[in-house]
Every structure is written in structure tokens, then in C-alpha cells.
C-alpha atoms as a PDB file:
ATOM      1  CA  UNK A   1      -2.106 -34.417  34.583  1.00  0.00           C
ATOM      2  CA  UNK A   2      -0.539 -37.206  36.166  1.00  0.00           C
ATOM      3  CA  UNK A   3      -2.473 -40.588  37.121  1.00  0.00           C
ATOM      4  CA  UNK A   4      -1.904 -40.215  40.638  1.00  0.00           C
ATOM      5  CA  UNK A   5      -3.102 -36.540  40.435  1.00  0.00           C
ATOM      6  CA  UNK A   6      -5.829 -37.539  38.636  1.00  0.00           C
ATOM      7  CA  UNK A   7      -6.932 -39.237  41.456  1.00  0.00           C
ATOM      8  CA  UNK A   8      -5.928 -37.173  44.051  1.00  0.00           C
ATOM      9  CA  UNK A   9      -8.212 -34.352  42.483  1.00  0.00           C
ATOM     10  CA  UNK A  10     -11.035 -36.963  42.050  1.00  0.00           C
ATOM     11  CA  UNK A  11     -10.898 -37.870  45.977  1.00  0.00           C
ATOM     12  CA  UNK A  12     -10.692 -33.561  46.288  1.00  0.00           C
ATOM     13  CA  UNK A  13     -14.008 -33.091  43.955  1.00  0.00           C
ATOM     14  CA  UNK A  14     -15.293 -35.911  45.775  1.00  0.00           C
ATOM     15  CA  UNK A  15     -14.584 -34.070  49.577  1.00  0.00           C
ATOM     16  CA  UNK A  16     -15.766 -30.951  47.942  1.00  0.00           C
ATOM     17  CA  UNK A  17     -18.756 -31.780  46.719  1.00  0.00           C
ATOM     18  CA  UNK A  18     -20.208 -33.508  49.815  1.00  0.00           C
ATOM     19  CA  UNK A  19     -19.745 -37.263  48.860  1.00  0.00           C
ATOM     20  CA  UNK A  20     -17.115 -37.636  51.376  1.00  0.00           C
ATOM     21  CA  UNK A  21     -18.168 -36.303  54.774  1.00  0.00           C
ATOM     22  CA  UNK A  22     -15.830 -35.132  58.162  1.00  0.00           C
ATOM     23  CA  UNK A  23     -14.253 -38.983  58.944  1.00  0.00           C
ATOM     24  CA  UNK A  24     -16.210 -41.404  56.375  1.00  0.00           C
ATOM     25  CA  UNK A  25     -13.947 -43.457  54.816  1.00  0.00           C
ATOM     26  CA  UNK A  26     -13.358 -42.903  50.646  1.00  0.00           C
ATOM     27  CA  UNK A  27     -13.035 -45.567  48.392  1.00  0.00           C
ATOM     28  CA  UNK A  28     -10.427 -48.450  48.940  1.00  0.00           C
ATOM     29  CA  UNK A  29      -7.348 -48.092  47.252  1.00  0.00           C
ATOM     30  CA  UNK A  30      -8.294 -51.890  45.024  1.00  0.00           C
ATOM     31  CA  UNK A  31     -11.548 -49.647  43.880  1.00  0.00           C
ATOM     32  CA  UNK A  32      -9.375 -47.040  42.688  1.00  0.00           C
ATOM     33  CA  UNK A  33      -6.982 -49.143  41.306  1.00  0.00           C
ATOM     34  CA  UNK A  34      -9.729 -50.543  39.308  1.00  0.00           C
ATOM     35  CA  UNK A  35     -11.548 -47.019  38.402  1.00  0.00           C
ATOM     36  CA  UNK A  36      -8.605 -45.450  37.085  1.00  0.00           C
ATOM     37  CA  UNK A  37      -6.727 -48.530  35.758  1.00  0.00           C
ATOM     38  CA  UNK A  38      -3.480 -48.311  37.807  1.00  0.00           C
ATOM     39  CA  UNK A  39      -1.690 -49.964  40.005  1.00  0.00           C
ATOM     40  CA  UNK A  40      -1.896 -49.787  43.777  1.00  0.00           C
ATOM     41  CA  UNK A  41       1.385 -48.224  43.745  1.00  0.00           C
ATOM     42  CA  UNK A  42       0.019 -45.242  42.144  1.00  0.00           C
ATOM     43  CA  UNK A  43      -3.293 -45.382  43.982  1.00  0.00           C
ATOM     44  CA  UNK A  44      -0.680 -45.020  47.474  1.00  0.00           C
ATOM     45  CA  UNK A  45       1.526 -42.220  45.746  1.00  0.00           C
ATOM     46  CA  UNK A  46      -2.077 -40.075  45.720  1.00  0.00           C
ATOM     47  CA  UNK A  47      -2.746 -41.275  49.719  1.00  0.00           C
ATOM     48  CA  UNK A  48       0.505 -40.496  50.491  1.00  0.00           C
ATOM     49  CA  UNK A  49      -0.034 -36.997  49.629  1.00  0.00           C
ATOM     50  CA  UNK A  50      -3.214 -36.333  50.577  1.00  0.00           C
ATOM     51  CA  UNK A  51      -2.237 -38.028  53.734  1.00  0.00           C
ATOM     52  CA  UNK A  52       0.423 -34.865  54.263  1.00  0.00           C
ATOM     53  CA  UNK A  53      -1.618 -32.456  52.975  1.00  0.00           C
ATOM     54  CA  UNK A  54      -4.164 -33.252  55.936  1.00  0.00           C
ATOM     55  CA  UNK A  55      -6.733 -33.719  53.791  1.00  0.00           C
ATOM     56  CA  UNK A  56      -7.190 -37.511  54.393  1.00  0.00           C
ATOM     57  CA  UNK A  57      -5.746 -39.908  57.420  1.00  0.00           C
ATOM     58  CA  UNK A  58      -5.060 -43.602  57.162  1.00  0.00           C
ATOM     59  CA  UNK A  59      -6.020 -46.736  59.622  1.00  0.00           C
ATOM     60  CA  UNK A  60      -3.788 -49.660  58.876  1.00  0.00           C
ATOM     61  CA  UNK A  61      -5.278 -52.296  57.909  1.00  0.00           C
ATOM     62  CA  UNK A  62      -8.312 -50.698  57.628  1.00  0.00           C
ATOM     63  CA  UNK A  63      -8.325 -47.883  55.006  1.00  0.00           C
ATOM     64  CA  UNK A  64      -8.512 -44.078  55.017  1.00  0.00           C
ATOM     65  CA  UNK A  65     -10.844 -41.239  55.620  1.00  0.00           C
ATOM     66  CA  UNK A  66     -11.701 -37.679  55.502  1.00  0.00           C
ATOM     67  CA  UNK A  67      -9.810 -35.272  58.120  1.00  0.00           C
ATOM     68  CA  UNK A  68     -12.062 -32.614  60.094  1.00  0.00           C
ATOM     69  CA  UNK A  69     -12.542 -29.150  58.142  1.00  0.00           C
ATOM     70  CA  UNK A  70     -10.447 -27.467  60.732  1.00  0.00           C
ATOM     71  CA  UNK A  71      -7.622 -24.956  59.093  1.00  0.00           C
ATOM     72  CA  UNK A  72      -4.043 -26.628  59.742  1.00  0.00           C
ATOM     73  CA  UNK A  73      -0.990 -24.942  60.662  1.00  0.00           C
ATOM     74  CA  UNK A  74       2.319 -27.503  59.774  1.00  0.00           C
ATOM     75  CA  UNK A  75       5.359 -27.107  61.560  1.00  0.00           C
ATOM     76  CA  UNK A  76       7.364 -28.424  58.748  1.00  0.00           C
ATOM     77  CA  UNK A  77       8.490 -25.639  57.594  1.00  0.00           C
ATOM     78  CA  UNK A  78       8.567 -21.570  57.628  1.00  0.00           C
ATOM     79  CA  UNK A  79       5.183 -20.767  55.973  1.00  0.00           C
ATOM     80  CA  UNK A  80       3.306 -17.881  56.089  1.00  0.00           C
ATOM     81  CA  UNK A  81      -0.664 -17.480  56.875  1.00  0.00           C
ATOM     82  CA  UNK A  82      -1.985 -17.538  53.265  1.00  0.00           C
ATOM     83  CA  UNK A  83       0.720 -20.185  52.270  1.00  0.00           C
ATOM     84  CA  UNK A  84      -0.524 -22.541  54.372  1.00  0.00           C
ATOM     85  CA  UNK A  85      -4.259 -21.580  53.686  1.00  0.00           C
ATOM     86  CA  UNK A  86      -3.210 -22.062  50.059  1.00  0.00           C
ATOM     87  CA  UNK A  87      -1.740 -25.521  51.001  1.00  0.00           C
ATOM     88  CA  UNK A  88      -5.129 -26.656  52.394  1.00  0.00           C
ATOM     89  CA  UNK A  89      -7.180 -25.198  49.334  1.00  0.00           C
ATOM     90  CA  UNK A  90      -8.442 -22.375  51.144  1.00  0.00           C
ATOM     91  CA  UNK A  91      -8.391 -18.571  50.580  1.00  0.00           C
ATOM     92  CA  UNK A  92      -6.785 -16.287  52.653  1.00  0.00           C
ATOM     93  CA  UNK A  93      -8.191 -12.780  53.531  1.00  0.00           C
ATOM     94  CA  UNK A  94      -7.439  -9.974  56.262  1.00  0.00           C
ATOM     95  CA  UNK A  95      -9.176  -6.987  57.815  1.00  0.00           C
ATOM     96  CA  UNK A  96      -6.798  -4.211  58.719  1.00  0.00           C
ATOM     97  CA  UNK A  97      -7.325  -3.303  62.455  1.00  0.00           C
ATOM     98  CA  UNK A  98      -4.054  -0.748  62.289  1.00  0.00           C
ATOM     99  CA  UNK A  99      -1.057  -0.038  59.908  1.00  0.00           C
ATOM    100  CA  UNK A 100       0.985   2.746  61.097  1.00  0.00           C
ATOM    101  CA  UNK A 101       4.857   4.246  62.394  1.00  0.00           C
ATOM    102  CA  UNK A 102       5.231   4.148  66.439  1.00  0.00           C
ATOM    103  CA  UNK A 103       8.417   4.097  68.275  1.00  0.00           C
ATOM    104  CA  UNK A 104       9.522   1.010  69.345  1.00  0.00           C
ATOM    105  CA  UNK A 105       9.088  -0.260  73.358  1.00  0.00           C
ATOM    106  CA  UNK A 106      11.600  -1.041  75.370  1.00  0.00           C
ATOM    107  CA  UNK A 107      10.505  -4.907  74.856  1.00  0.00           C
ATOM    108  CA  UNK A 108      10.353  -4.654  70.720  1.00  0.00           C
ATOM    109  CA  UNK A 109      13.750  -2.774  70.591  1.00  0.00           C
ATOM    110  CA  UNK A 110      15.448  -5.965  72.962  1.00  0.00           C
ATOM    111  CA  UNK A 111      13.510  -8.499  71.339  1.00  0.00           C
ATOM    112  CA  UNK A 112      14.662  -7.229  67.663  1.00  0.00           C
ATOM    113  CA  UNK A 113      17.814  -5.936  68.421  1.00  0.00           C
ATOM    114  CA  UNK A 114      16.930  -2.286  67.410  1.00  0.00           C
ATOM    115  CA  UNK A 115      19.075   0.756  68.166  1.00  0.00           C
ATOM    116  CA  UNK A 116      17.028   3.672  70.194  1.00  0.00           C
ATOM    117  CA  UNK A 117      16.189   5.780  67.352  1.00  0.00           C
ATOM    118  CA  UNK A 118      14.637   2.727  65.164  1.00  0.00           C
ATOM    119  CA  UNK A 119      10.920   3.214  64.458  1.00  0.00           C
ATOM    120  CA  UNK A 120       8.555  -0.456  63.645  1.00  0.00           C
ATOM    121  CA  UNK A 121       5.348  -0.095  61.326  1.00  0.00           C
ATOM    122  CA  UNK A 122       2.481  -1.508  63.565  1.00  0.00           C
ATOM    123  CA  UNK A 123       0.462  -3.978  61.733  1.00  0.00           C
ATOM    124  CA  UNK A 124      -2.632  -5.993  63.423  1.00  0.00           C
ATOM    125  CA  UNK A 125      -5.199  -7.315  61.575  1.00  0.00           C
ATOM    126  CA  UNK A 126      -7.963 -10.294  61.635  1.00  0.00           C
ATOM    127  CA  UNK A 127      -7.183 -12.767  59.307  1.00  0.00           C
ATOM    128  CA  UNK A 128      -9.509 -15.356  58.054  1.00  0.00           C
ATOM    129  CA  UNK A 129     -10.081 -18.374  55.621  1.00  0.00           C
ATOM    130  CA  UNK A 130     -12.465 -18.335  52.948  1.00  0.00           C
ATOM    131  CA  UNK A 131     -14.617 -15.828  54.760  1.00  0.00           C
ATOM    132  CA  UNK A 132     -14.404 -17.511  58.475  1.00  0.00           C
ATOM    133  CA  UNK A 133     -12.004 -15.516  61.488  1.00  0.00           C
ATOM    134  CA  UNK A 134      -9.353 -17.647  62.596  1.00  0.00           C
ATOM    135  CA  UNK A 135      -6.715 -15.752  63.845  1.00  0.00           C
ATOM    136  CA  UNK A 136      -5.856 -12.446  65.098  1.00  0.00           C
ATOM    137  CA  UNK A 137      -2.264 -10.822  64.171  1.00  0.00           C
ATOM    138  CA  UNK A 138      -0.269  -8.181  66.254  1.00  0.00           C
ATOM    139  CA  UNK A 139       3.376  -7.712  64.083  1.00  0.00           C
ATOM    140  CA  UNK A 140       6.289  -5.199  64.410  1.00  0.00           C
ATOM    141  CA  UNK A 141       8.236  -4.645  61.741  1.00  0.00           C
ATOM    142  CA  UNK A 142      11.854  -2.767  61.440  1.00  0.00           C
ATOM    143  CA  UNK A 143      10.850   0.328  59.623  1.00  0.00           C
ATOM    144  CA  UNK A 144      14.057   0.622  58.404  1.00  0.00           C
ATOM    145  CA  UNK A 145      14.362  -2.254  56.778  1.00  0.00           C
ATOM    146  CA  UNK A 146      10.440  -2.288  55.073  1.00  0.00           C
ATOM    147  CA  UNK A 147       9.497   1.555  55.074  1.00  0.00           C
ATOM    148  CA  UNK A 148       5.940   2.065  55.264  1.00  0.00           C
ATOM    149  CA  UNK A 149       3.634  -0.847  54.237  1.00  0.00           C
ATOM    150  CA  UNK A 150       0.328  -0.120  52.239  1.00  0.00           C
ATOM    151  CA  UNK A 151      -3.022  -1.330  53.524  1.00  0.00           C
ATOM    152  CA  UNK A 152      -3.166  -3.530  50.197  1.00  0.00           C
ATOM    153  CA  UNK A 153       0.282  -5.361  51.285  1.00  0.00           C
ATOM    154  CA  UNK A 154      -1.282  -5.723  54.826  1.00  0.00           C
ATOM    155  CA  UNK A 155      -4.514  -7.257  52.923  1.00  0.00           C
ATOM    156  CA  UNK A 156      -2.198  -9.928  51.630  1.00  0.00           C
ATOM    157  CA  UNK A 157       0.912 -10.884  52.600  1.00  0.00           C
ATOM    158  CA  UNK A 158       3.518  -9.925  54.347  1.00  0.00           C
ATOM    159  CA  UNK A 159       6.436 -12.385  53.739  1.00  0.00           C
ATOM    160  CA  UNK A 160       5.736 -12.093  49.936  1.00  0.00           C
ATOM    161  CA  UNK A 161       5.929  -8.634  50.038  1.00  0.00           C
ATOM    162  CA  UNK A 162       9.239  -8.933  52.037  1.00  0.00           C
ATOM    163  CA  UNK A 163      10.599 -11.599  49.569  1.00  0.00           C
ATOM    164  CA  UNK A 164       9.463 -10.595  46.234  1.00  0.00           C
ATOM    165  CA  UNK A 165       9.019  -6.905  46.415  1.00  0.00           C
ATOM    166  CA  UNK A 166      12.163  -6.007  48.531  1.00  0.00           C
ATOM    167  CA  UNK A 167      14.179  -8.646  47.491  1.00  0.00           C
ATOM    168  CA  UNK A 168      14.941 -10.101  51.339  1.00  0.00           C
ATOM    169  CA  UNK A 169      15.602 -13.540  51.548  1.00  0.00           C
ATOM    170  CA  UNK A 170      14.051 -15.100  54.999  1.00  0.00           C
ATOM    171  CA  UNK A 171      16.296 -17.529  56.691  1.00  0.00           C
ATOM    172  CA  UNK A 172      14.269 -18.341  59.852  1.00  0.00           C
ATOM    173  CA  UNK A 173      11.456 -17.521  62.677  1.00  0.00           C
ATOM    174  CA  UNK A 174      12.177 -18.201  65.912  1.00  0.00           C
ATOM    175  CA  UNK A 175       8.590 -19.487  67.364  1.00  0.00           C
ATOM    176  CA  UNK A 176       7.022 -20.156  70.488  1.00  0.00           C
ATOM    177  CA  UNK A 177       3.794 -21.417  71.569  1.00  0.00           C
ATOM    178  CA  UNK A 178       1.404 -21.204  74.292  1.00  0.00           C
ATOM    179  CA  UNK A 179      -1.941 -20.147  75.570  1.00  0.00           C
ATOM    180  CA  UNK A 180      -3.851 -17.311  76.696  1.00  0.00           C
ATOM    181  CA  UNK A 181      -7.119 -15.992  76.897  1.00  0.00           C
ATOM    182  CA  UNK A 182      -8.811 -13.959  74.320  1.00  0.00           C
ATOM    183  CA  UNK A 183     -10.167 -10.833  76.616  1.00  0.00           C
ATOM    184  CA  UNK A 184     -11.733  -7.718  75.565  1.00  0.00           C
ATOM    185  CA  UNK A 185      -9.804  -6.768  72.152  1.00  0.00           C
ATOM    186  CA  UNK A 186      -9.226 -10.342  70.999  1.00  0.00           C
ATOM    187  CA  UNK A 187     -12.952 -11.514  71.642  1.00  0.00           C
ATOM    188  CA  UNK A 188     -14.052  -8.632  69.723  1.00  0.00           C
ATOM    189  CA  UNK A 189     -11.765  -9.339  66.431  1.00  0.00           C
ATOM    190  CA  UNK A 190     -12.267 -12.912  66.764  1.00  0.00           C
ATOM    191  CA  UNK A 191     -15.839 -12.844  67.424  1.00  0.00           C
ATOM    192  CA  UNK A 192     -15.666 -14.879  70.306  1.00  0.00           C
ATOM    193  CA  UNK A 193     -16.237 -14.612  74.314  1.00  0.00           C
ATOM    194  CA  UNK A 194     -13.417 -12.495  75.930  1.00  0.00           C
ATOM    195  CA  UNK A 195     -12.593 -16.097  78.439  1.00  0.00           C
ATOM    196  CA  UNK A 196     -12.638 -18.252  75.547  1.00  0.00           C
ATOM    197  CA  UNK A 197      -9.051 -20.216  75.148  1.00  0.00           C
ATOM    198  CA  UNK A 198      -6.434 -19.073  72.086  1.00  0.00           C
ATOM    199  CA  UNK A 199      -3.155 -20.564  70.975  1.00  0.00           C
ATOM    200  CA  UNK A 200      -0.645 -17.381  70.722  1.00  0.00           C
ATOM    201  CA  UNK A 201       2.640 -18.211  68.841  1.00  0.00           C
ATOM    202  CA  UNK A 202       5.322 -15.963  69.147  1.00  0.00           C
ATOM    203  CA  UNK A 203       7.126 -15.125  66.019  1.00  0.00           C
ATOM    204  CA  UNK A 204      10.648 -13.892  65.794  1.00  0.00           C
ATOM    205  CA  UNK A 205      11.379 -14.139  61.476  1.00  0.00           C
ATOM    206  CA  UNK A 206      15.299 -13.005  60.593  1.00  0.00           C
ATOM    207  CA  UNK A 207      17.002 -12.582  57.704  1.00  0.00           C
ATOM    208  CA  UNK A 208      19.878 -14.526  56.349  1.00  0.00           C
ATOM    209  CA  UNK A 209      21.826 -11.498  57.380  1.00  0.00           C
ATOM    210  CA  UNK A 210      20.630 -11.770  60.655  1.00  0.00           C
ATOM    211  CA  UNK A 211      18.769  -9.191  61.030  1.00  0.00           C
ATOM    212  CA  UNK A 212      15.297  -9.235  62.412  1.00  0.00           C
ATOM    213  CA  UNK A 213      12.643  -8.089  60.059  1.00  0.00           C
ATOM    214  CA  UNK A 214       9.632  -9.055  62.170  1.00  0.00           C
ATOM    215  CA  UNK A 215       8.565  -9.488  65.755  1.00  0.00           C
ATOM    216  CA  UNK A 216       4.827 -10.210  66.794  1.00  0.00           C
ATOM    217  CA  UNK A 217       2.256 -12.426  67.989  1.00  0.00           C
ATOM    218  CA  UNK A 218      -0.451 -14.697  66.247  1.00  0.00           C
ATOM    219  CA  UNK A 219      -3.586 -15.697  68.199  1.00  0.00           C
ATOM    220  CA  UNK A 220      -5.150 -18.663  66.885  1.00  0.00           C
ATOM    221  CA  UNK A 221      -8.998 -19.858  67.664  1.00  0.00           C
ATOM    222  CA  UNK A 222      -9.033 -22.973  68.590  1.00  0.00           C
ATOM    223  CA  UNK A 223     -11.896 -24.354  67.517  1.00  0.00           C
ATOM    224  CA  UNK A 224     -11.087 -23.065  63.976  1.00  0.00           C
ATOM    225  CA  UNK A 225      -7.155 -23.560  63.946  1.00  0.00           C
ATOM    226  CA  UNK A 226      -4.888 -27.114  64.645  1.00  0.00           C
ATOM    227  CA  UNK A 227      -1.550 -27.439  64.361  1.00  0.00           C
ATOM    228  CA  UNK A 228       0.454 -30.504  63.078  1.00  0.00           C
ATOM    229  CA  UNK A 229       3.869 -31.355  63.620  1.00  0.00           C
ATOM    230  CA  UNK A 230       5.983 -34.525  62.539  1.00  0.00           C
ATOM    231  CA  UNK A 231       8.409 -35.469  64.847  1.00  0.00           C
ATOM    232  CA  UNK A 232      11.600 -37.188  64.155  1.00  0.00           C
ATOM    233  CA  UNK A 233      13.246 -39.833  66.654  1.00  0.00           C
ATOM    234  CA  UNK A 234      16.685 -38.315  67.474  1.00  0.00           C
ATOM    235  CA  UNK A 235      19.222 -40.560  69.631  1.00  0.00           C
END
């Protein structure tokens, strides 16, 4: 193991183990220079990515800290649920609500481009990290494209299942986000009270043929679920 991932795991234990606590500030980066005998250019290179992993945040001038213990989403990038629970050293797990054929609505079949006769396997599930709901999940998916999906690949992931077990390679997800309200269905799943607030991102993932491979919503708890975005001056 490298030096600066020596210390990033130390600052990790550290977190883990209680030391560190929701927005205390760790060790300077001189003390970790001298506790691990490197210079402060290492000592950043660890920062830096704990920094983007959301794990720690920096005050100039002043030093850094611990982030809250709320589950990150990061628009950087096309991830899936569990890959960005795995980023943030948590595990993922779901509870199958329903996994079955259906005919398509008039709304699925415009929104993925499906011919009349196309069928979508229905998948909604809770999903949740290391044992704590955070999000609720209501997908289509073109049957013809997936064929029926097992409860175990529901359990898990979908995206891997797409990727490495039918060899599709994902090229994109349209995505939109807004708000809503939980209500009856959600507040039961979610474990929260039907009026309480969600963040619902609309999900439109394609293939590098073009062709849409999933269409669905993801309602996210907001008490349990941020999201984080870097944004890039453009002139």
C-alpha cells in the first residue's frame, strides 16, 4: 500500500471507529506529515481524495473535517445505486416489492421508443445502505432486450447484470430531478409519513446503440440521501 493510502485508510479507521465525529476536524496535515514521515505533498494527495470521495471537506486556511453520514449520490458520472454505495464504503441491499412481465403504457412505450407489441419486466424495490431505507425504485425495462430478470439480479444490480451478464455496453442516462411527496405506497416502503418530502430522479439509461434499456423513477429520502455535483465554468 501506498503512503498516501496508508493514510487515507488511517483517517478511514479513524472515522470508523468513532475518533473522528460528524464535522470535528482530523489531524493537521504537518501532524501527519510527521506521523507517517512524508511530505505534505503526500499528506494533500490523501485529502485530495478523501475530499472527492465526500468523506472529508476542507476550510482554507483552516484545515479539514469529517462530512455528515448522509449517503451521497455524485453527478460525475453514470453510476449505479450499489456503485456509489460502494464508493462511500457502504453496502448495498434491496427488498423486492415486484418483478414481473406487463404490457407497456402508452407513456413507457413513448418514453422508450417501444413498438406496440413490446412487453417491459416491472421491477420496484426498496433499496437501502448497510441495513437503513433510502430510496425507493420503480424501473421498466425492454423485455426484449433483458428477458426475464431473477429476483437474485433484482437483489443486486441491475446495470451489472446488463453489462456483464448480457454483454450491453451503457452509453448514457438521460436524468431529471425534482420533488414530490412520498404518499401512501412510498411512505410505506420508505418507512416514512405519506407528506414527508422525496427527491424523484427520472432515469432514461440507453445503449451505445441507442436503444433504451431502462426507463423508471428513483425516490430518494431526504434526510438519508444528498446529492453532489461539481460544476464547471463554461463561457
Amino acid at each position: 500500500m501506498k503512503k498516501y493510502e496508508q493514510i487515507k485508510q488511517y483517517i478511514i479507521d479513524n472515522i470508523e471507529a468513532g475518533k473522528y465525529h460528524e464535522n470535528e476536524q482530523i489531524e493537521s496535515e504537518h501532524t501527519l506529515c510527521d506521523l507517517f514521515g512524508v511530505t505534505r505533498m503526500t499528506v494533500r494527495q490523501a485529502l485530495s481524495e478523501l475530499v472527492n470521495e465526500n468523506i472529508i471537506y476542507s476550510l482554507p486556511k483552516i484545515g479539514s473535517f469529517v462530512c455528515r453520514k448522509s449517503k451521497f449520490k455524485n453527478f460525475d458520472g453514470l453510476n449505479s445505486f450499489s456503485e456509489d454505495s460502494q464508493r462511500k464504503k457502504g453496502a448495498a441491499s434491496s427488498i423486492v416489492v415486484l418483478n414481473q412481465l406487463e404490457d407497456a403504457s402508452d407513456v413507457v412505450k413513448k418514453e422508450m421508443l417501444l413498438a406496440d407489441d413490446d412487453k417491459v419486466w416491472h421491477v420496484k424495490r426498496v433499496r437501502m445502505v448497510d441495513g437503513e431505507t433510502v430510496a425507493f425504485e420503480d424501473d421498466f425495462c425492454h423485455y426484449g432486450l433483458t428477458g426475464a430478470i431473477s429476483n437474485e439480479v433484482v437483489e443486486h444490480s441491475l446495470f451489472h447484470y446488463f453489462e456483464d451478464d448480457l454483454g450491453y455496453n451503457i452509453a448514457f442516462s438521460d436524468q431529471e430531478i425534482d420533488a414530490c411527496l412520498a404518499g401512501e405506497e412510498l411512505g410505506h416502503y420508505l418507512g416514512i409519513d405519506p407528506g414527508s418530502p422525496l427527491l424523484r430522479v427520472l432515469s432514461i439509461t440507453r445503449l451505445n446503440n441507442g436503444k433504451c434499456i431502462e426507463y423508471g423513477y428513483t425516490y430518494y429520502r431526504v434526510d438519508k440521501y444528498t446529492f453532489n455535483q461539481v460544476a464547471y465554468r463554461r463561457k
